[in-house]
N, C-alpha and C. Protein backbone atom coordinates (compact mmCIF):
# COMPACT_ATOMS: atom_id res chain seq x y z
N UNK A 1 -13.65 -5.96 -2.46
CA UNK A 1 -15.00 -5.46 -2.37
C UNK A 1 -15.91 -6.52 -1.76
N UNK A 2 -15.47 -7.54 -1.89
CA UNK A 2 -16.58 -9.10 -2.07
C UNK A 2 -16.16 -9.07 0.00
N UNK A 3 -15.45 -9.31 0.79
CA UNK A 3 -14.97 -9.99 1.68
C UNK A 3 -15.24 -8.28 2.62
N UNK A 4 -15.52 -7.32 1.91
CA UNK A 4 -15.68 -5.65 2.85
C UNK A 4 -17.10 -5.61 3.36
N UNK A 5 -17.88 -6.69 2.96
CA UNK A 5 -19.63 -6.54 3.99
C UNK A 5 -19.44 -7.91 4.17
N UNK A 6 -20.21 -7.89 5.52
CA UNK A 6 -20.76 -8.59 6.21
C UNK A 6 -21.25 -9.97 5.44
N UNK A 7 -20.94 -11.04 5.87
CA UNK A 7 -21.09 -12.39 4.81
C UNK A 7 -23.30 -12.59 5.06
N UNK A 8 -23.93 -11.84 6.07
CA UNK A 8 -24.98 -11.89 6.16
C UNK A 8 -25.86 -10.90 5.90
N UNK A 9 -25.20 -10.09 4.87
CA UNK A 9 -25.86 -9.09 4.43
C UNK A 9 -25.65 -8.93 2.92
N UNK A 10 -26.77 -8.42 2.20
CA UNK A 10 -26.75 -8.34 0.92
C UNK A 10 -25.75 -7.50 0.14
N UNK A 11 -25.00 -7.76 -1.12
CA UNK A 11 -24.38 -6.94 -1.28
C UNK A 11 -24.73 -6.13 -2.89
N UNK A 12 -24.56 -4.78 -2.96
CA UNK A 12 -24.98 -4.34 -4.19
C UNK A 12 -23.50 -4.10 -4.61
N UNK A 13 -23.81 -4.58 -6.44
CA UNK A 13 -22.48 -4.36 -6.86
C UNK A 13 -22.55 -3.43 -7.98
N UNK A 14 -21.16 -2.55 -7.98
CA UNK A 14 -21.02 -1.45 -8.34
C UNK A 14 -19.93 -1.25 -9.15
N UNK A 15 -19.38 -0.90 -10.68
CA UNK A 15 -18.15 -0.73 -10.96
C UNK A 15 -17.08 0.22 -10.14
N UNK A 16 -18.52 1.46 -9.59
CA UNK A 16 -17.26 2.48 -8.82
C UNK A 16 -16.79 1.71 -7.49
N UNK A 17 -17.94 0.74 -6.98
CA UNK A 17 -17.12 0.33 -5.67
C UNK A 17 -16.05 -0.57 -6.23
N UNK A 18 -15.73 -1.44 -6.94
CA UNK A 18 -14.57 -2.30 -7.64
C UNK A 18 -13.37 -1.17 -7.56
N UNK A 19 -13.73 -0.10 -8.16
CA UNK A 19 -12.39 0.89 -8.19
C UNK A 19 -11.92 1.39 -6.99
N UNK A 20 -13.39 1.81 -6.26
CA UNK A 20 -12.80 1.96 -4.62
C UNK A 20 -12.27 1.52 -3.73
N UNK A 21 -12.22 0.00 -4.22
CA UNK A 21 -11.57 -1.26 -3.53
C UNK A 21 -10.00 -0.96 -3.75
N UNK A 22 -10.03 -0.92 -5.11
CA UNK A 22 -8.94 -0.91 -5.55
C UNK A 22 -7.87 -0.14 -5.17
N UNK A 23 -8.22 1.32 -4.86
CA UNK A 23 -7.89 2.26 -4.50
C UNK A 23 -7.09 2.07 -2.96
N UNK A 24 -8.45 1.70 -2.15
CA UNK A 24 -7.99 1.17 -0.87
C UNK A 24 -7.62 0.18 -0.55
N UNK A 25 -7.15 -0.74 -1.80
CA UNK A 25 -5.51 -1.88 -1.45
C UNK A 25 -4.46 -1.28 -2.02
N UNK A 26 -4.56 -0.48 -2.75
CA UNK A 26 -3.65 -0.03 -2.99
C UNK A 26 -2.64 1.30 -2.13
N UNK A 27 -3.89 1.61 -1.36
CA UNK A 27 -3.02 2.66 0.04
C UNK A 27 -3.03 1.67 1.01
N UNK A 28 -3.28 0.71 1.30
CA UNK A 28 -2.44 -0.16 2.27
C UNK A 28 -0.99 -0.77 1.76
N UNK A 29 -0.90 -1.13 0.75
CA UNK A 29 0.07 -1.55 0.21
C UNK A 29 1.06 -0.39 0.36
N UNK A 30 0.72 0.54 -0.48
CA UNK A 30 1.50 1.95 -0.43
C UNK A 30 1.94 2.21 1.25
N UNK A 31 1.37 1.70 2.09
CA UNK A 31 2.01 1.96 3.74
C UNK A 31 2.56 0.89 4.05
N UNK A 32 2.67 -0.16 3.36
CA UNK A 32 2.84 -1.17 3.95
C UNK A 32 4.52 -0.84 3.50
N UNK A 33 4.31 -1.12 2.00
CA UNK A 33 6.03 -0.68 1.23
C UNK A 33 6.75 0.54 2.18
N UNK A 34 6.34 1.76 2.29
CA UNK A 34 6.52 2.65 3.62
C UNK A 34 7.22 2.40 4.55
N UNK A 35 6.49 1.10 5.33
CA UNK A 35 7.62 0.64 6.88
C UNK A 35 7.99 -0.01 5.76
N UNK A 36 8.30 -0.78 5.17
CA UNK A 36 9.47 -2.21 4.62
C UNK A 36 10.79 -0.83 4.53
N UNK A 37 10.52 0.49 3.76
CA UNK A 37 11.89 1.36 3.28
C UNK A 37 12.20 1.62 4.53
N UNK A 38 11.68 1.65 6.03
CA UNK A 38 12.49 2.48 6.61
C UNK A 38 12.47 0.77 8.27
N UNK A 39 12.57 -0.20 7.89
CA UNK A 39 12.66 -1.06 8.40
C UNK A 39 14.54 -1.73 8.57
N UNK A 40 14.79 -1.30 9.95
CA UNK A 40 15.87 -1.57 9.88
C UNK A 40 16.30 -2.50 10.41
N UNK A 41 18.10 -2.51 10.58
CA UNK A 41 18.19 -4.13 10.58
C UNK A 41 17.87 -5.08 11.92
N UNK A 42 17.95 -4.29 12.91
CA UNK A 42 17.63 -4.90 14.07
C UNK A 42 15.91 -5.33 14.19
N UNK A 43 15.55 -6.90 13.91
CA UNK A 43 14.11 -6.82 13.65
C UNK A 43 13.64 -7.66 15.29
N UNK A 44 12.91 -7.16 15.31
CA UNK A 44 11.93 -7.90 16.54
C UNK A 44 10.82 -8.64 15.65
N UNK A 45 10.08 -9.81 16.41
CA UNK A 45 9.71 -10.83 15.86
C UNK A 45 8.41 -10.92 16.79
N UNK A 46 7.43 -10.38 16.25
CA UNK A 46 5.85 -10.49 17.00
C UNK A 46 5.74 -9.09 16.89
N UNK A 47 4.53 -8.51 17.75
CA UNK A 47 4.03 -6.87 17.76
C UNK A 47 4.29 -6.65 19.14
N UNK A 48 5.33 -7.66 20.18
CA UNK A 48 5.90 -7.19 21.68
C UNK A 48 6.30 -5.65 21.31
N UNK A 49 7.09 -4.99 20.76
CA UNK A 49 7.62 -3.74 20.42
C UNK A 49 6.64 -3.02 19.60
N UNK A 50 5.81 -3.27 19.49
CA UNK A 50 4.67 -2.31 18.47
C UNK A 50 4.30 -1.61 19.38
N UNK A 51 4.40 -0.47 19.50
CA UNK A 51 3.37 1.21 19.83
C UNK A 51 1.82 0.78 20.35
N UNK A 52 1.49 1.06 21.17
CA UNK A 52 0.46 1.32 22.24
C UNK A 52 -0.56 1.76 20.69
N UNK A 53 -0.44 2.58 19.89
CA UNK A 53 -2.06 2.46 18.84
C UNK A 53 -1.70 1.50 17.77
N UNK A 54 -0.63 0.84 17.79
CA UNK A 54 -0.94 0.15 16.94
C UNK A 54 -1.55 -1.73 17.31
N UNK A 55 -0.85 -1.56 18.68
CA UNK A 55 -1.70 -2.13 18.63
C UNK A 55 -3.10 -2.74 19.46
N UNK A 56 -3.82 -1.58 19.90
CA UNK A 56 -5.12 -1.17 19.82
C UNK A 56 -5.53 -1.10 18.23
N UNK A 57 -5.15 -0.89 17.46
CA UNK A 57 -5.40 -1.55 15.80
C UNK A 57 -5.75 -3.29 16.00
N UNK A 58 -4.91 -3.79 16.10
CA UNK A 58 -4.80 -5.58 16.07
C UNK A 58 -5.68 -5.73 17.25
N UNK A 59 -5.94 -5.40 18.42
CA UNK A 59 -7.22 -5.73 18.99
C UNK A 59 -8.34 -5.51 18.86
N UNK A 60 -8.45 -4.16 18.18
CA UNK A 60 -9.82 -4.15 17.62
C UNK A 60 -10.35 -4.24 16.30
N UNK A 61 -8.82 -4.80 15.44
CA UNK A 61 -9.89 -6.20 14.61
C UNK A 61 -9.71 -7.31 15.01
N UNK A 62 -9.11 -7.77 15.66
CA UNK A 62 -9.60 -9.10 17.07
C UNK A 62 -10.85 -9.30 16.93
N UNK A 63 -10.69 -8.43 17.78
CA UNK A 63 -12.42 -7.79 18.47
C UNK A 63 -13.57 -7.96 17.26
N UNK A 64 -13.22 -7.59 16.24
CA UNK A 64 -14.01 -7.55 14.85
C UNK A 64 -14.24 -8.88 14.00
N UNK A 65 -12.84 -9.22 13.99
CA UNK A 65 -13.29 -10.74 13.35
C UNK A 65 -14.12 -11.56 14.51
N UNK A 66 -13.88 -12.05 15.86
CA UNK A 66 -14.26 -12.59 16.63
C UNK A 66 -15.64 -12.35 16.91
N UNK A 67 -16.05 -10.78 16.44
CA UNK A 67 -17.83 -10.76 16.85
C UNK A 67 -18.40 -11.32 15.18
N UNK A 68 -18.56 -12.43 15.27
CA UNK A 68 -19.47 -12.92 14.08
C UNK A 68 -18.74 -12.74 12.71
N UNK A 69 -17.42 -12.60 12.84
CA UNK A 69 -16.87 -12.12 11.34
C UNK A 69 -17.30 -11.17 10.94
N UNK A 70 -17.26 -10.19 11.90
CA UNK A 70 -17.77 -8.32 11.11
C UNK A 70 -16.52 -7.84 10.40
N UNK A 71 -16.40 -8.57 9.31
CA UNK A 71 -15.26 -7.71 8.08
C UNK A 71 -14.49 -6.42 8.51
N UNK A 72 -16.20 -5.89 8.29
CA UNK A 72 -16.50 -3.82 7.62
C UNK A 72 -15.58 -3.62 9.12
N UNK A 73 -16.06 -3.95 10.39
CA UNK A 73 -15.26 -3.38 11.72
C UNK A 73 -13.60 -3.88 11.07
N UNK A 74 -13.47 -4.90 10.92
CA UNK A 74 -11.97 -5.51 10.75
C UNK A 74 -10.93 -4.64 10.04
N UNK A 75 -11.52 -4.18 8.40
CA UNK A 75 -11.36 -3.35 7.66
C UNK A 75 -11.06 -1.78 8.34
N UNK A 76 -11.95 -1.46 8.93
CA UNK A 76 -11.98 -0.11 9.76
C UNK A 76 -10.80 -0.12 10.46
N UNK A 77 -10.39 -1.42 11.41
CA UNK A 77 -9.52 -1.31 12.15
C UNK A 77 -8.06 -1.45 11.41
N UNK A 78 -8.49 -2.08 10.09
CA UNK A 78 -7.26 -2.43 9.24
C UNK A 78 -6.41 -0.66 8.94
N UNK A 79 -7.60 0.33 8.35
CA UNK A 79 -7.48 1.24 7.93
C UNK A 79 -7.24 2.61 8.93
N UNK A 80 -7.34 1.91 10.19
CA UNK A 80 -6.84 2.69 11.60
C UNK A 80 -5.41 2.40 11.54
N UNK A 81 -4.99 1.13 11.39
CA UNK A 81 -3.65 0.99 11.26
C UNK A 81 -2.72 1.78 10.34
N UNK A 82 -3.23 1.71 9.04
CA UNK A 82 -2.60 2.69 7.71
C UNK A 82 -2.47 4.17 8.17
N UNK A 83 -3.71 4.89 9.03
CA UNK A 83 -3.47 6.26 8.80
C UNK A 83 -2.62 6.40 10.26
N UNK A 84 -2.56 5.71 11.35
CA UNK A 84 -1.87 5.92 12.67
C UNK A 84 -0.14 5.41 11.66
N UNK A 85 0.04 4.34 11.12
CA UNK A 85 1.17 3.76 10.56
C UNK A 85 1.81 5.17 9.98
N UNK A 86 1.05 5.76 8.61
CA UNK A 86 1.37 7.17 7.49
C UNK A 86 1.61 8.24 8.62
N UNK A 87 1.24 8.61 9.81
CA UNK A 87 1.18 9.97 10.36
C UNK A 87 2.08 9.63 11.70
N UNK A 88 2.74 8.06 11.75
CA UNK A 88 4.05 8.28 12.73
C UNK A 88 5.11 7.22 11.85
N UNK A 89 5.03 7.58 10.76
CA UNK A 89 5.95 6.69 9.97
C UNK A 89 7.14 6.66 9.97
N UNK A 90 7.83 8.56 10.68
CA UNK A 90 9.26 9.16 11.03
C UNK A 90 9.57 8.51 12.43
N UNK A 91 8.87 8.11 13.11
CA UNK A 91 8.88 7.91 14.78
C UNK A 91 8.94 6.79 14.78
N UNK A 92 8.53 5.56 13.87
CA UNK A 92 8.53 4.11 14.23
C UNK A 92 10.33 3.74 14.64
N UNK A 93 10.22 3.15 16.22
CA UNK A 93 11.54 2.88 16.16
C UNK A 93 11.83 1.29 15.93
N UNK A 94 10.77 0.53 16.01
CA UNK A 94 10.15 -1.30 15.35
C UNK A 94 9.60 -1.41 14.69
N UNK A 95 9.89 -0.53 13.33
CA UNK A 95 9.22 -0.76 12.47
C UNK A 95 8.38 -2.27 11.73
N UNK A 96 9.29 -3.44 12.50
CA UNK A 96 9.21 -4.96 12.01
C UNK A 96 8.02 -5.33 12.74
N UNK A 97 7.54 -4.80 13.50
CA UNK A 97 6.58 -5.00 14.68
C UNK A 97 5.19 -4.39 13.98
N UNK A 98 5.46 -3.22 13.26
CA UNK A 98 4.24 -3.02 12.74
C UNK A 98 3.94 -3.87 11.49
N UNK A 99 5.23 -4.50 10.58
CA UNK A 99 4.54 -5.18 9.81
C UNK A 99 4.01 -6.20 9.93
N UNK A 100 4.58 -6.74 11.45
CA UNK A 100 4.06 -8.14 12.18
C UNK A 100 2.22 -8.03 12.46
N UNK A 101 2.16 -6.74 12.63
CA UNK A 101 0.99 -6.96 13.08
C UNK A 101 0.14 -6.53 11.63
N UNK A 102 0.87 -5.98 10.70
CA UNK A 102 0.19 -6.41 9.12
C UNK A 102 -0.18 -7.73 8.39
N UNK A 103 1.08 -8.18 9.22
CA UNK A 103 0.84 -9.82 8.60
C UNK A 103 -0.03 -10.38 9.69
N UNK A 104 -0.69 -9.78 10.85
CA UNK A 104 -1.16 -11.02 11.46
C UNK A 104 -2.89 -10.82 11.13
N UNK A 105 -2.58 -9.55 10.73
CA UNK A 105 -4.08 -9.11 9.94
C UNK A 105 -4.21 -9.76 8.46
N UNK A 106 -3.40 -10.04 7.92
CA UNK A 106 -3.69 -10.82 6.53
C UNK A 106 -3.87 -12.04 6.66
N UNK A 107 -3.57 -12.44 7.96
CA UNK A 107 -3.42 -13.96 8.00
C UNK A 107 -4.92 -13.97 7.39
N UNK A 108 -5.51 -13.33 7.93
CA UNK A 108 -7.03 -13.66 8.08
C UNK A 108 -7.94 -12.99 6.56
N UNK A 109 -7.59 -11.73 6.21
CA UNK A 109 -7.63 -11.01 4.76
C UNK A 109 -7.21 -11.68 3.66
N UNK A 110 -5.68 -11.54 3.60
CA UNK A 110 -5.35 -12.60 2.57
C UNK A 110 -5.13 -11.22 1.55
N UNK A 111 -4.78 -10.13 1.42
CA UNK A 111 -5.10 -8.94 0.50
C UNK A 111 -3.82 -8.01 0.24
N UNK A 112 -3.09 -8.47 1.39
CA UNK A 112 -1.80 -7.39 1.64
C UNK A 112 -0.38 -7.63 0.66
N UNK A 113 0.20 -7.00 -0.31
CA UNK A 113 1.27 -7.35 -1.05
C UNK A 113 2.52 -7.32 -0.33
N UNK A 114 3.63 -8.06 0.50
CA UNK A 114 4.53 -7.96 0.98
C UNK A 114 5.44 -7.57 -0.21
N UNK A 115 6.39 -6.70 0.21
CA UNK A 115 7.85 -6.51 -0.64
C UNK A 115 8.36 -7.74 -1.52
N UNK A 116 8.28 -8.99 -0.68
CA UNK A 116 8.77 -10.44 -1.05
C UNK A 116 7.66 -10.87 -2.02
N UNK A 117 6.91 -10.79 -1.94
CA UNK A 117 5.84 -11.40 -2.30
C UNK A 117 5.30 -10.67 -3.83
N UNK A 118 5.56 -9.41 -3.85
CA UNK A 118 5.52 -8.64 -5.13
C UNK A 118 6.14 -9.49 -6.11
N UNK A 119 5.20 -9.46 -7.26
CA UNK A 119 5.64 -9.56 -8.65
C UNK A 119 6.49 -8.79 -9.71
N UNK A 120 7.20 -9.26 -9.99
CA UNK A 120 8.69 -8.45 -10.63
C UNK A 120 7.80 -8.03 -11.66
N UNK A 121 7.52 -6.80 -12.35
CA UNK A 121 6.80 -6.17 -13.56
C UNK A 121 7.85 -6.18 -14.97
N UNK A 122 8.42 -6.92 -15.68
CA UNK A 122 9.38 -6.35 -16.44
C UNK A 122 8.41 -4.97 -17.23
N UNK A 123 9.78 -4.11 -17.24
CA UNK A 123 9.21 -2.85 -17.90
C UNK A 123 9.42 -2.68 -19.32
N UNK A 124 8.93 -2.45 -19.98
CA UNK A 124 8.97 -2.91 -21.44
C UNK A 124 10.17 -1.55 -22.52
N UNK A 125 10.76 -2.04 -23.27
CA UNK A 125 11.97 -1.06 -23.58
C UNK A 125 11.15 0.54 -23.83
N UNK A 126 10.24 0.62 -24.56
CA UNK A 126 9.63 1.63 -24.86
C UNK A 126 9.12 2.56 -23.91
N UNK A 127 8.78 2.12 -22.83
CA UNK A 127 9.00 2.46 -21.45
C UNK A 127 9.68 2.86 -20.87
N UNK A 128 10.78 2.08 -20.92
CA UNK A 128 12.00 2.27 -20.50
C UNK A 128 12.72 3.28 -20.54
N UNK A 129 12.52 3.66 -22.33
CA UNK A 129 13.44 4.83 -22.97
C UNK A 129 12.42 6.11 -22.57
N UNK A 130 10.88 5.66 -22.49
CA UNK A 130 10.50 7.28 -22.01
C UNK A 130 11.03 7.60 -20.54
N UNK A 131 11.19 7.12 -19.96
CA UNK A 131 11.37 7.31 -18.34
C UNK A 131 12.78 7.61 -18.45
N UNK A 132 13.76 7.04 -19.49
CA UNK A 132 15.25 7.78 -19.62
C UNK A 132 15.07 9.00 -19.97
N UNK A 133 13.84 9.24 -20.93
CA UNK A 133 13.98 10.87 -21.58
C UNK A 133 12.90 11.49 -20.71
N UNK A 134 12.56 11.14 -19.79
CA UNK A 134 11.89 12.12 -18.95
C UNK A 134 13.17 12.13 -17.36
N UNK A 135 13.60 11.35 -17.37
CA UNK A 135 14.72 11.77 -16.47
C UNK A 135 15.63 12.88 -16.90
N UNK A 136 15.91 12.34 -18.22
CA UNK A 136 16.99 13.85 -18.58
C UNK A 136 16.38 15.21 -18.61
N UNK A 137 15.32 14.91 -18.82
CA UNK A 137 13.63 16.45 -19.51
C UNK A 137 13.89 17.34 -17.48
N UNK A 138 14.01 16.28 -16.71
CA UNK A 138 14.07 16.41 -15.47
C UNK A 138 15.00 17.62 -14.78
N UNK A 139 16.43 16.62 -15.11
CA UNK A 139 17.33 17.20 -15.27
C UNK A 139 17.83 18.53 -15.50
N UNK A 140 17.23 18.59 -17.15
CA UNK A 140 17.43 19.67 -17.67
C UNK A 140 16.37 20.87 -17.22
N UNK A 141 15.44 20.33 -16.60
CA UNK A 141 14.23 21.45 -15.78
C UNK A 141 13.66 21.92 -16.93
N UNK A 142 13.44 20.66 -18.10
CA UNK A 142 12.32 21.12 -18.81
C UNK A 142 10.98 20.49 -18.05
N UNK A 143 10.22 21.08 -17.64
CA UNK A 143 9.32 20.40 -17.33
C UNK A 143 8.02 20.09 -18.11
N UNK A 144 7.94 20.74 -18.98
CA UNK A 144 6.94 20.87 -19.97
C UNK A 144 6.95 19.25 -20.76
N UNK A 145 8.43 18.85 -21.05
CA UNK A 145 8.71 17.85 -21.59
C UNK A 145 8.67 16.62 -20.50
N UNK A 146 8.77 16.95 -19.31
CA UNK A 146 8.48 15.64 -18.40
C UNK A 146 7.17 15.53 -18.19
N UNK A 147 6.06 16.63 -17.94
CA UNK A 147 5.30 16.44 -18.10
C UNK A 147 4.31 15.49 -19.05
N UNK A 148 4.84 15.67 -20.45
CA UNK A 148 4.48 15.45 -21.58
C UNK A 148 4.73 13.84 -21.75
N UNK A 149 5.88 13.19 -21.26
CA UNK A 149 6.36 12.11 -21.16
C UNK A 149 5.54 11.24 -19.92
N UNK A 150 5.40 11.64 -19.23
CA UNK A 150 4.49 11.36 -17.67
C UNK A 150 3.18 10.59 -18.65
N UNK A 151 2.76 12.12 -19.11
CA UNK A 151 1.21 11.88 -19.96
C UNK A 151 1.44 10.65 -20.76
N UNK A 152 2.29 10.27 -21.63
CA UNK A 152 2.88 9.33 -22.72
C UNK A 152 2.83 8.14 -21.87
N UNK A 153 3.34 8.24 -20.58
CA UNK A 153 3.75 6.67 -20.15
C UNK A 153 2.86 6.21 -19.50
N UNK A 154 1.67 7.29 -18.39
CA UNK A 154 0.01 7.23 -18.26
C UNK A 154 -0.69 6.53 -19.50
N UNK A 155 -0.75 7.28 -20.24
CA UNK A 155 -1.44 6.86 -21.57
C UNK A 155 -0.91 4.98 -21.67
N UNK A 156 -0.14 4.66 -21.56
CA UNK A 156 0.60 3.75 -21.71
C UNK A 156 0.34 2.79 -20.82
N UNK A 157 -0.70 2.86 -19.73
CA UNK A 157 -0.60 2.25 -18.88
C UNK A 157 0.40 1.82 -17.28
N UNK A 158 1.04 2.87 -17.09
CA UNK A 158 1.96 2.81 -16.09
C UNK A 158 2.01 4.02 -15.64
N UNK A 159 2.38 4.28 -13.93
CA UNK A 159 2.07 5.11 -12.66
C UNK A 159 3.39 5.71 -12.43
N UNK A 160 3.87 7.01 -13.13
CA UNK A 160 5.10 6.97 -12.48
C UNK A 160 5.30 8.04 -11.61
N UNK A 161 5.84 7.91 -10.67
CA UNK A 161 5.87 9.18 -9.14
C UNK A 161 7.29 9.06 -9.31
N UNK A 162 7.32 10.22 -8.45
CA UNK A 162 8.54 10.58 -8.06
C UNK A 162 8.88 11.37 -6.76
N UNK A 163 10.14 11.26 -6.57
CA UNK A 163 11.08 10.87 -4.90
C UNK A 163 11.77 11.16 -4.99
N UNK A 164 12.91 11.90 -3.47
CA UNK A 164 14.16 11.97 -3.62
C UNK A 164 15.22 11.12 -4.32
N UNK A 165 14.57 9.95 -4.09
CA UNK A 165 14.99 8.75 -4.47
C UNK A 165 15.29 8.66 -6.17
N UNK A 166 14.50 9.68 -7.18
CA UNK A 166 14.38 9.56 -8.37
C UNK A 166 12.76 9.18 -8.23
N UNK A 167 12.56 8.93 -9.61
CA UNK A 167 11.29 8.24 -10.55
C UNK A 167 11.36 6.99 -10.27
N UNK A 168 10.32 6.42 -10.19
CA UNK A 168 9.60 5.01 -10.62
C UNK A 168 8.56 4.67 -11.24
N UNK A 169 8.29 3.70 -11.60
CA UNK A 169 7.38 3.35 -12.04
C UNK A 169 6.51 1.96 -12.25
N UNK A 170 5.17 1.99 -11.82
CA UNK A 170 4.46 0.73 -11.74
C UNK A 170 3.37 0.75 -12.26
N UNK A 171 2.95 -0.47 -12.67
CA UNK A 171 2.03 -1.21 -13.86
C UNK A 171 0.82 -0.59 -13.25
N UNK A 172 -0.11 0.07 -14.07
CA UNK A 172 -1.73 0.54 -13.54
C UNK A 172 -2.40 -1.11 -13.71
N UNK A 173 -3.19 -1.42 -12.62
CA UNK A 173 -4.06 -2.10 -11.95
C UNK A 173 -5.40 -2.51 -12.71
């Protein structure tokens, strides 16, 4: 929230903007994890192979940090990247190229959670065992009872979605 206006302009502070912040590191992150799953092994090394909008993204927060440190433009352009990244996420064929040019935007942010860089959450047994009995609740196509367990492990402080992949789950913020 602090580093999203302009360092020469006043800033009003807000609990909802703190959450809105929050929100919107947390869908960059969420795109960022995105290319890391479908990042394969052949990696290119710089944004040479990055897509024609992406990067018109990295030049025009260039362009943004370089005019006077305009953040809010930087940010904009950060968040041009996320929704062009989410809406050709099947088509990236360098995928390593777009995170190159994620990381060359944090160089300067400092905000972005890499895969590597994530903190291991241990999940606590009680946890644990609801997310076993909402897998089986799953299973069994009770849903009333996964539901119910969802609510339990919310209540509880933890986010759990789900994927072809199965369920997961991560620590609320």
């Amino acid at each position: 929230m602090l580093i999203n206006a302009h360092y020469r302009s006043g800033l009003n502070f807000a609990f909802s903007a703190l959450e809105d912040a929050r929100k919107a590191l947390a869908r960059i992150d969420a795109c960022v994890e995105k290319v890391e799953k479908v990042e394969k092994v052949g990696k290119v090394e710089g944004v040479e192979g990055a897509p024609d909008w992406a990067k018109k993204c990295l030049d025009d927060f260039t362009a943004a940090v370089n005019d006077d440190l305009n953040l809010p433009k930087a940010f904009a352009a950060l968040f041009d990247l996320v929704r062009e990244t989410n809406a050709h996420i099947s088509q990236l064929s360098q995928p390593s190229s777009i995170l190159a040019i994620f990381r060359r935007m944090d160089e300067v942010l400092g905000v972005i959670f890499f895969g590597n860089e994530k903190a291991k959450v241990e999940i606590p047994a009680e946890i644990q065992a609801m997310l076993d009995e909402r897998a089986a609740a799953r299973a069994a196509k009770n849903w009333a009872e996964s539901d119910r367990l969802r609510d339990a492990i919310s209540a509880a402080g933890w986010i759990v979605k789900d994927s072809r992949e199965g369920q997961s789950v991560t620590k609320k913020a």
